[in-house]
Protein backbone atom coordinates (compact mmCIF):
# COMPACT_ATOMS: atom_id res chain seq x y z
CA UNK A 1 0.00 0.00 0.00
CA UNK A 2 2.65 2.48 1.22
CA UNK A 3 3.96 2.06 -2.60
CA UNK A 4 0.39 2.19 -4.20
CA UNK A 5 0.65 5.42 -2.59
CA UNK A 6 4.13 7.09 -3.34
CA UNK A 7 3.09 5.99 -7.33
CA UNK A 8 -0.31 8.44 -6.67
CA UNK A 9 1.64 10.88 -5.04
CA UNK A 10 4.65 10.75 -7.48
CA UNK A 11 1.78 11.39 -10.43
CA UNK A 12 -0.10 14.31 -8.95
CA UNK A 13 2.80 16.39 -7.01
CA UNK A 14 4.71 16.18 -10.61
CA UNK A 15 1.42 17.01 -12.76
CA UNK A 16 0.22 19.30 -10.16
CA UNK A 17 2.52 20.70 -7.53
CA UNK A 18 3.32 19.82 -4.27
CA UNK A 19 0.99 22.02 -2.29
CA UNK A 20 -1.34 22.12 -4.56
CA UNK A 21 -2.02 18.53 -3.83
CA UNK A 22 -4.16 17.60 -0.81
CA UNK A 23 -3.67 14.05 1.35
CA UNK A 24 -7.05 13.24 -0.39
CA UNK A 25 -6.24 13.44 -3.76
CA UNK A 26 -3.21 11.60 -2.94
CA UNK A 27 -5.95 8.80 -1.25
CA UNK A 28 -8.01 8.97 -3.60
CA UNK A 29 -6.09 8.15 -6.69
CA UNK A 30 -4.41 5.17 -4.74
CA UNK A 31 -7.95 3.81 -3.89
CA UNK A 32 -7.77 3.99 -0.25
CA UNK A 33 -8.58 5.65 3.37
CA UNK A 34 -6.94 7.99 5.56
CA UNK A 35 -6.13 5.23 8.52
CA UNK A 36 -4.44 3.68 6.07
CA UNK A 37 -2.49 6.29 4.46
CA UNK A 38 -1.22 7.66 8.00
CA UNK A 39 0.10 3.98 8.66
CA UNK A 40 2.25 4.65 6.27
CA UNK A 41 2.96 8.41 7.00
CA UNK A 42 3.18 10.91 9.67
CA UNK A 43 1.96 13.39 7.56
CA UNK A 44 1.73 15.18 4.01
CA UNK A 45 5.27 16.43 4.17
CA UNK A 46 6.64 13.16 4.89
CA UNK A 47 5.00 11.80 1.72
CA UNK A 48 6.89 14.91 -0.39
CA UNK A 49 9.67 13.95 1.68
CA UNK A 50 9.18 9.84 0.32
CA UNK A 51 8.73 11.27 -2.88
CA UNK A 52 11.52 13.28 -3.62
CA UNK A 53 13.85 10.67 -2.09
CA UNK A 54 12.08 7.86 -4.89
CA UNK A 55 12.53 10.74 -7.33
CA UNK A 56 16.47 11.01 -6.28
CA UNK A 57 16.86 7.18 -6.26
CA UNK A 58 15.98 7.46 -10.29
CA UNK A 59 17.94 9.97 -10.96
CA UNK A 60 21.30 8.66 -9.02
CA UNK A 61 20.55 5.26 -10.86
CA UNK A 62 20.00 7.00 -14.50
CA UNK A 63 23.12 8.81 -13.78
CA UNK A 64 24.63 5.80 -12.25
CA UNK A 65 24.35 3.86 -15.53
CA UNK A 66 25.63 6.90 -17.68
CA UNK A 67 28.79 6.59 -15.42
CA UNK A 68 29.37 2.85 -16.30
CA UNK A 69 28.10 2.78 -19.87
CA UNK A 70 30.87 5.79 -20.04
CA UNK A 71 33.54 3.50 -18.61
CA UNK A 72 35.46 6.58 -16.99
CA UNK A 73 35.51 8.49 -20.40
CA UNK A 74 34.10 11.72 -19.38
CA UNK A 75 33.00 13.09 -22.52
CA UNK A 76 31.01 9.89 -23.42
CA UNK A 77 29.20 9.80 -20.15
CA UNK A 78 27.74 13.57 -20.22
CA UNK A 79 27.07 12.62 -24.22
CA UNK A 80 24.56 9.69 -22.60
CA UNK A 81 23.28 12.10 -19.65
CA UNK A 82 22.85 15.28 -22.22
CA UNK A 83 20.68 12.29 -24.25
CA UNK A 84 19.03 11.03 -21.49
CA UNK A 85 18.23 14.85 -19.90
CA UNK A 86 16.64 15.08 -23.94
CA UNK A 87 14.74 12.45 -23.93
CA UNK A 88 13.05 13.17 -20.33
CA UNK A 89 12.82 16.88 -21.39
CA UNK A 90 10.69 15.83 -24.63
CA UNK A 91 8.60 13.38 -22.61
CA UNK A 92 4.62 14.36 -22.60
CA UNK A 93 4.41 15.98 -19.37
CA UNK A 94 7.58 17.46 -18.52
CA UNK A 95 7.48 20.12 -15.96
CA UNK A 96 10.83 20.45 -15.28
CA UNK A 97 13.00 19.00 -11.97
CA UNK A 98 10.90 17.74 -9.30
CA UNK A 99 13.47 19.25 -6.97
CA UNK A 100 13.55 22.28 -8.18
CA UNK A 101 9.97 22.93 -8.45
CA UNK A 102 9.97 21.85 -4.42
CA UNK A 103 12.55 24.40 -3.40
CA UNK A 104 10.16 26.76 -5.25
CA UNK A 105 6.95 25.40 -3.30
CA UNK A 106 9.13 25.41 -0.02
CA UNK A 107 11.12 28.36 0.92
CA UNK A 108 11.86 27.41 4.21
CA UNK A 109 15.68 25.73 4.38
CA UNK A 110 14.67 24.06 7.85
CA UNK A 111 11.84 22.31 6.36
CA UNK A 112 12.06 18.57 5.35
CA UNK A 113 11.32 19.11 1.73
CA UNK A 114 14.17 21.68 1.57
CA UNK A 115 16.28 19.27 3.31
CA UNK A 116 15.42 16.60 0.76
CA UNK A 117 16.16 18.65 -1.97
CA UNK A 118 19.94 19.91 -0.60
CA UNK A 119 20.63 16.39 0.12
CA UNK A 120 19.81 15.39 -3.69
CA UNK A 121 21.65 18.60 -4.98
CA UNK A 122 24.73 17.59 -3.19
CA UNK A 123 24.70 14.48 -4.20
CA UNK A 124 24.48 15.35 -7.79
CA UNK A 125 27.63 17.95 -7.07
CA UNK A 126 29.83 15.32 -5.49
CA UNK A 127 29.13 13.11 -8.43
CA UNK A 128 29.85 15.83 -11.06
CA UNK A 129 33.37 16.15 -9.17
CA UNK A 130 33.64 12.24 -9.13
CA UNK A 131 32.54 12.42 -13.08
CA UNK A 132 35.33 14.81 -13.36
CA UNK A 133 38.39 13.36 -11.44
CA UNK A 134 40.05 11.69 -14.08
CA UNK A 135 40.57 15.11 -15.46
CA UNK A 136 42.79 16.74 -13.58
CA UNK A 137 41.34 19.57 -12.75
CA UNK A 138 42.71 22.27 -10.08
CA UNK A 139 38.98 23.47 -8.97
CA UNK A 140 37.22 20.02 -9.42
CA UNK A 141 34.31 21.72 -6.66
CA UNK A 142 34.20 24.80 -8.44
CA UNK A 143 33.49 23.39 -12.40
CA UNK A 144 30.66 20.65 -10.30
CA UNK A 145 29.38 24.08 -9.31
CA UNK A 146 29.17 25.08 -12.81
CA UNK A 147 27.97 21.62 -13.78
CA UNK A 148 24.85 22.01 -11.44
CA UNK A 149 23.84 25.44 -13.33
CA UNK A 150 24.32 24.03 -16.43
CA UNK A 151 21.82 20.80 -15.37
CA UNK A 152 20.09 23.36 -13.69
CA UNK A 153 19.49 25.21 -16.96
CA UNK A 154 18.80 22.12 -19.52
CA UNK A 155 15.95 21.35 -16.66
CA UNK A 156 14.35 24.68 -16.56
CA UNK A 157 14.61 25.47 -20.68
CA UNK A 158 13.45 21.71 -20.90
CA UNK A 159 10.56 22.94 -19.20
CA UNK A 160 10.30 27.11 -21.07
CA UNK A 161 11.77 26.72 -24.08
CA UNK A 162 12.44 23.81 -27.19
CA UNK A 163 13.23 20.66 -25.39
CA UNK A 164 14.43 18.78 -28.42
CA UNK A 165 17.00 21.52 -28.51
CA UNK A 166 18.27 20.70 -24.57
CA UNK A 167 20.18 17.66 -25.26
CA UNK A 168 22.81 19.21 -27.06
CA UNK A 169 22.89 22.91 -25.39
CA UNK A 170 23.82 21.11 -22.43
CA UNK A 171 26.54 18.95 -23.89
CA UNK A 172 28.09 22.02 -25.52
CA UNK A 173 27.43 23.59 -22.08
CA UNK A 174 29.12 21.07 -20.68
CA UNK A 175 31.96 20.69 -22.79
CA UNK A 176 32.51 24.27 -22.22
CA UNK A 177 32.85 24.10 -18.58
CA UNK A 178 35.24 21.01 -18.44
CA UNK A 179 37.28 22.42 -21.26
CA UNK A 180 37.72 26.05 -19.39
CA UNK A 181 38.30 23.67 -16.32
CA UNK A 182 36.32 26.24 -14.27
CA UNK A 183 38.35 29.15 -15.27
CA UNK A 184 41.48 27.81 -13.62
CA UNK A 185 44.54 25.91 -15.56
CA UNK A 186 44.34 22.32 -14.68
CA UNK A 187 46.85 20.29 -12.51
């Protein structure tokens, strides 16, 4: 049941927005009552919370699989993850990054959403320095930095602008970033 109702939740916070969804909606699409539902959670932000953290676990897997089907080669792996970004970005129903439409809907740092979201955004920063390691590059922290604005970006103009041209802005982007190494020489 409790994943009956993280796949309800996980279809109307995307489609709809995270406050504008109620715990009914939420009950109602997974068929079931409100004892049940607060077995399985203390509360509404503790389903965001579930969500988001499902949300993160497909993301650090997608990326995960970029990172071995790129067998260390750097430029091969953000070639799959700028086609994989594409593809999600030209998927019916693309609204852009969960996580970044939550920090939107939750201002607060201190809340559990926001705290959900950091976690996932440093995660994806430590793996953008891991990605680019093998690079030698004096400001490795820095040039994840620019990485996130860059995936920050391709999500948002996924969202505004002509998805099917996202894939390959944020390869070039990309490319850009690694190749000025952040601004810095490399190592």
């Amino acid at each position: 049941m409790r994943e009956r109702l993280l796949e309800a939740a996980s279809e109307l916070f995307y489609a709809h927005g995270l406050r504008a969804v109620s715990v009914d909606k939420v009950i109602d699409l997974a068929a079931t009552t409100k004892v049940t539902f607060y077995r399985h959670f203390k509360s509404k932000d503790e389903l965001v919370v579930a969500y988001l953290e499902r949300r993160a676990a497909l993301e650090r897997d997608g990326i995960g699989q970029a990172m071995k089907q790129g067998d260390g080669d750097v430029e091969a792996t953000l070639r799959v993850i700028s086609e994989a970004i594409g593809a999600i970005a030209c998927a019916p129903g693309f609204r852009g990054c969960p996580f970044i439409n939550a920090a939107a809907e939750y201002p607060d740092p201190d809340s559990p959403i926001r705290k959900a979201v950091d976690a996932h955004r440093r995660w994806n920063r430590a793996t953008f320095e891991q990605l680019i390691a093998p690079l030698g590059i004096r400001n490795p922290a820095e040039v994840a930095d620019d990485l996130m604005l860059v995936r920050d970006g391709a999500m948002v103009a996924g969202y505004l602008d002509e998805p099917a041209a996202v894939a390959a802005s944020f390869l070039r982007s990309s490319q850009a970033v690694i190749g000025g190494g952040g601004g810095s020489a490399r190592s």
